[in-house]
Protein backbone atom coordinates (compact mmCIF):
# COMPACT_ATOMS: atom_id res chain seq x y z
CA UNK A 1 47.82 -44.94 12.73
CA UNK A 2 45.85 -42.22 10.71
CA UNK A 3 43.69 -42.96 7.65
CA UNK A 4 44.15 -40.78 5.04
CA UNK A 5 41.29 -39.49 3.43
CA UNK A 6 40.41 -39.84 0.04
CA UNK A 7 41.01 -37.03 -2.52
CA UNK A 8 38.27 -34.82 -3.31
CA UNK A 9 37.84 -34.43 -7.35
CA UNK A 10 37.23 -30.79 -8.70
CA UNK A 11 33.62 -32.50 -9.84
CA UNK A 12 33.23 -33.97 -6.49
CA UNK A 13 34.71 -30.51 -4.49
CA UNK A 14 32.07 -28.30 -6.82
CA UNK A 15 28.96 -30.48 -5.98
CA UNK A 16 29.46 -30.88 -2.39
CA UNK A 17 29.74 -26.86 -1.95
CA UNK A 18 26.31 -26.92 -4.60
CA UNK A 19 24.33 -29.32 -1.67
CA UNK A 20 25.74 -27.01 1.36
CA UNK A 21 24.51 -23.88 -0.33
CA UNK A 22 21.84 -24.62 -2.55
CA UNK A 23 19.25 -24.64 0.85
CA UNK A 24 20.54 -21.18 1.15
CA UNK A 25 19.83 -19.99 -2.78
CA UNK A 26 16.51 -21.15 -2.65
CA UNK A 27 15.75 -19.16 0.74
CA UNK A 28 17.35 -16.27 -0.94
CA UNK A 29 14.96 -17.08 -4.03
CA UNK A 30 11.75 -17.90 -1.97
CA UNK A 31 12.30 -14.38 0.18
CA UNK A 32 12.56 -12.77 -3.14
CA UNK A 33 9.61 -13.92 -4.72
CA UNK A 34 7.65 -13.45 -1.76
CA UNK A 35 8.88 -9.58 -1.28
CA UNK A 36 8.26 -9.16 -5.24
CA UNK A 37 4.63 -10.63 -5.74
CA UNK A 38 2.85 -11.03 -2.22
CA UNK A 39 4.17 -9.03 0.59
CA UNK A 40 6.48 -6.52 1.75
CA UNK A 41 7.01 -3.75 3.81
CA UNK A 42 6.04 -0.42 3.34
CA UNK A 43 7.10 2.90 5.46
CA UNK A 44 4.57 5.83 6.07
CA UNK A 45 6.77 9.26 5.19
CA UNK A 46 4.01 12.58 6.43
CA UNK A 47 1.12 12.81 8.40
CA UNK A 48 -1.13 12.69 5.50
CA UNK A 49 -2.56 9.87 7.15
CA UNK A 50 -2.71 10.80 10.50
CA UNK A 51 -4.72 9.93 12.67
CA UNK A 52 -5.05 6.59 11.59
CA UNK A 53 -1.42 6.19 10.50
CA UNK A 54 1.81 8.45 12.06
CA UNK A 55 4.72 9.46 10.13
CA UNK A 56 8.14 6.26 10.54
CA UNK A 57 5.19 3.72 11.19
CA UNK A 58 6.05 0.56 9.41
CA UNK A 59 3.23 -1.53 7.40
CA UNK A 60 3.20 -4.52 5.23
CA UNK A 61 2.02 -4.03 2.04
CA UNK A 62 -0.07 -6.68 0.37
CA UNK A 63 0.56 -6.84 -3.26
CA UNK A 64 -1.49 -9.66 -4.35
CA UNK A 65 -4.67 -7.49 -3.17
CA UNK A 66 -5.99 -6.38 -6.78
CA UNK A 67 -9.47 -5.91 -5.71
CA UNK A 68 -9.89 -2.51 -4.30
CA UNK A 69 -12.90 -1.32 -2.10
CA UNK A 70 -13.76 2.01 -0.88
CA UNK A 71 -12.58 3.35 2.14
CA UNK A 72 -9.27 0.40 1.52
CA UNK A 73 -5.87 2.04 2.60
CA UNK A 74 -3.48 1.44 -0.22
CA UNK A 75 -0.03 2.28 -1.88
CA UNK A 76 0.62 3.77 -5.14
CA UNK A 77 4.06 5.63 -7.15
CA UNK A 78 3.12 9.05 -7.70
CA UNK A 79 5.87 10.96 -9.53
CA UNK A 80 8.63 8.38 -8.28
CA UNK A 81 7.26 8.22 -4.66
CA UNK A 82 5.35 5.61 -2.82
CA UNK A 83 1.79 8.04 -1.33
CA UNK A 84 -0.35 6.09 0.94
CA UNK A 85 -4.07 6.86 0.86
CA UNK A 86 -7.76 5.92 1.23
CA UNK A 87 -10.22 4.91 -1.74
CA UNK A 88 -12.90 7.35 -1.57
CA UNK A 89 -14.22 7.04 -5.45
CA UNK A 90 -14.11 3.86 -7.22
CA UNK A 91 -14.89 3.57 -11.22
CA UNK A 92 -17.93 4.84 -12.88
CA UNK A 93 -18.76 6.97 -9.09
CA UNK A 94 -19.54 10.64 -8.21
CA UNK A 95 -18.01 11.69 -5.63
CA UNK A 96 -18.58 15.23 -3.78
CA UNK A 97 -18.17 16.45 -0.07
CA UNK A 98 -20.72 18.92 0.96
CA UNK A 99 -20.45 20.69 4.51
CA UNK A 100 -17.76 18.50 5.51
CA UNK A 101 -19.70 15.39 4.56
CA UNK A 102 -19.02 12.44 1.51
CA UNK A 103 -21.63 12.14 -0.71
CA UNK A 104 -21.33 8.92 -3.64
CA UNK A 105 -23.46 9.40 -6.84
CA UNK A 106 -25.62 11.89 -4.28
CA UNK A 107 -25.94 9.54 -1.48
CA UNK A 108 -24.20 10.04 2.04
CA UNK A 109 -21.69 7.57 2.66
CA UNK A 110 -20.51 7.46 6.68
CA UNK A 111 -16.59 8.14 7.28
CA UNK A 112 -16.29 6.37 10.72
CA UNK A 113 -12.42 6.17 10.34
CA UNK A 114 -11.96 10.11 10.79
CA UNK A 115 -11.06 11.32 14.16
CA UNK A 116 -9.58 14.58 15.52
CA UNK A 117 -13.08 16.33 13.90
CA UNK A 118 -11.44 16.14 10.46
CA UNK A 119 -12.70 18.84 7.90
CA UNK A 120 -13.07 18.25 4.40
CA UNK A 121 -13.78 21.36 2.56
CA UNK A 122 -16.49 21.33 -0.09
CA UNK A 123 -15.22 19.53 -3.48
CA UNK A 124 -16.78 18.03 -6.68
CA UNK A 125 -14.81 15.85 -9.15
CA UNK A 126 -16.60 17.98 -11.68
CA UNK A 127 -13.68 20.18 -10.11
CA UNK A 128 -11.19 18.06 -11.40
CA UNK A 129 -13.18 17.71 -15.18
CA UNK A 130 -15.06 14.01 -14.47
CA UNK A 131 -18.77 13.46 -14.09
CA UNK A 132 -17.71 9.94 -13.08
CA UNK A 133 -14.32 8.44 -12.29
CA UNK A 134 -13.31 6.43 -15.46
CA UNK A 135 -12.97 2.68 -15.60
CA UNK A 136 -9.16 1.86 -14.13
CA UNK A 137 -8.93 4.94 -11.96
CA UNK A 138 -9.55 5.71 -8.65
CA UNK A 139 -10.24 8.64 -5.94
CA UNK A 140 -8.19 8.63 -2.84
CA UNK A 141 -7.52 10.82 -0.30
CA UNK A 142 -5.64 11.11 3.29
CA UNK A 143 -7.44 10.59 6.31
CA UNK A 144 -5.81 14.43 7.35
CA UNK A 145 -7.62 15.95 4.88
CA UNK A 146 -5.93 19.57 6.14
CA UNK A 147 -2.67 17.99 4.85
CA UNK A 148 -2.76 15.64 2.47
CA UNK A 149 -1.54 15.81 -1.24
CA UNK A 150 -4.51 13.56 -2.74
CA UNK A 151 -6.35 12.79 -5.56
CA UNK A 152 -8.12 16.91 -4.79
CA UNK A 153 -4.48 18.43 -5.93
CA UNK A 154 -3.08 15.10 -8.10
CA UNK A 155 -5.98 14.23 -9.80
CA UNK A 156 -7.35 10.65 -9.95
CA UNK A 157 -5.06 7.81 -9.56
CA UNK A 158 -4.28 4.89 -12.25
CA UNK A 159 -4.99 1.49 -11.09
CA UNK A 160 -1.93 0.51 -12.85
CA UNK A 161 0.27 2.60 -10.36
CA UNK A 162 -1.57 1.11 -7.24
CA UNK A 163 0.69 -1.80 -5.74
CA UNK A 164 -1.45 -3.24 -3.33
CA UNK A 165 -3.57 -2.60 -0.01
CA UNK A 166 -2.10 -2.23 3.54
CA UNK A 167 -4.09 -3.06 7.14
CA UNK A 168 -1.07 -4.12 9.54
CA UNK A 169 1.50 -2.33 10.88
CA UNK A 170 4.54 -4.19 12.09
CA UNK A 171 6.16 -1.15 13.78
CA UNK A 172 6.30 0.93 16.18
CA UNK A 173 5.41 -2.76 18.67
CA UNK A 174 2.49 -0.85 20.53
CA UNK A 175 0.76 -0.31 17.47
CA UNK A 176 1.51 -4.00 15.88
CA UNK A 177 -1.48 -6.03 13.94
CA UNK A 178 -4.55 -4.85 12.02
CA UNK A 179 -5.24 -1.31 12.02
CA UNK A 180 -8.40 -1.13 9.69
């Protein structure tokens, strides 16, 4: 003999498909939220970068990093388009390259991160109308300074457009973890 089961009530039908998906909504929320305000990926479009970063390579992008440093690679709109660069220049700076090399305020700063015998021709940000880079604004440029549409040809960047800082690459595999 089969027991019949009781009848499900609309109420009682509407909550029990609530508890099955509700775990589901809240990853859906939690992924969200975490892709909005802390991390998410990033892909590099160019060789601006090269040779530290190659064009397709995939990065994560860490958007709760406010606090930018010199020489930190990060991510800002330009025009409608994510640019990926280096901070040369940070607020209330100089900055000039002489015979290839950086100079801050008139001291030499050390590029270690170029390779490939990068050349940097000779610039001033007096070039671009600045005796020092304002408060909120920074000076970036790509690490293939040959090829690299930068704060030389777009002028200083707003901190406002910056999104965040990137030093991990998640693809190609062979080039997976920190890259700084």
């Amino acid at each position: 003999m089969e027991t019949e089961m009781p009848k499900q009530t609309p109420k009682q039908k509407v909550s029990a498909f609530f508890k099955a998906t509700l775990p589901y909504i809240i990853i859906v929320i939690v992924v969200a939220l975490i892709r909005s305000f802390i991390i998410t990926p990033v892909q590099v479009e160019g060789m601006s970068m090269y040779s530290t970063l190659n064009d397709k390579e995939i990065l994560l992008l860490k958007k709760y990093d406010k606090s930018y440093k010199r020489f930190d690679i990060v991510v800002f709109n330009y025009n409608g388009t994510k640019l990926i660069k280096r901070v040369i220049g940070l607020p209330g700076e100089h900055v000039s390259y002489k015979n290839n090399k950086l100079y801050v305020n008139g001291k030499y700063i050390s590029e270690e991160f170029l390779k490939d015998h990068q050349t940097t021709l000779n610039f001033d940000l007096s070039d671009l109308g600045y005796d020092e880079i304002p408060k909120g604004h920074y000076f970036v440029m790509g690490d293939n300074r040959t090829n690299s549409t930068d704060s030389r040809i777009i002028g200083l960047v707003p901190e406002k457009s910056i999104e965040g800082t990137t030093s991990f690459a998640i693809f190609p595999f062979d080039k997976f973890g920190n890259f700084n």
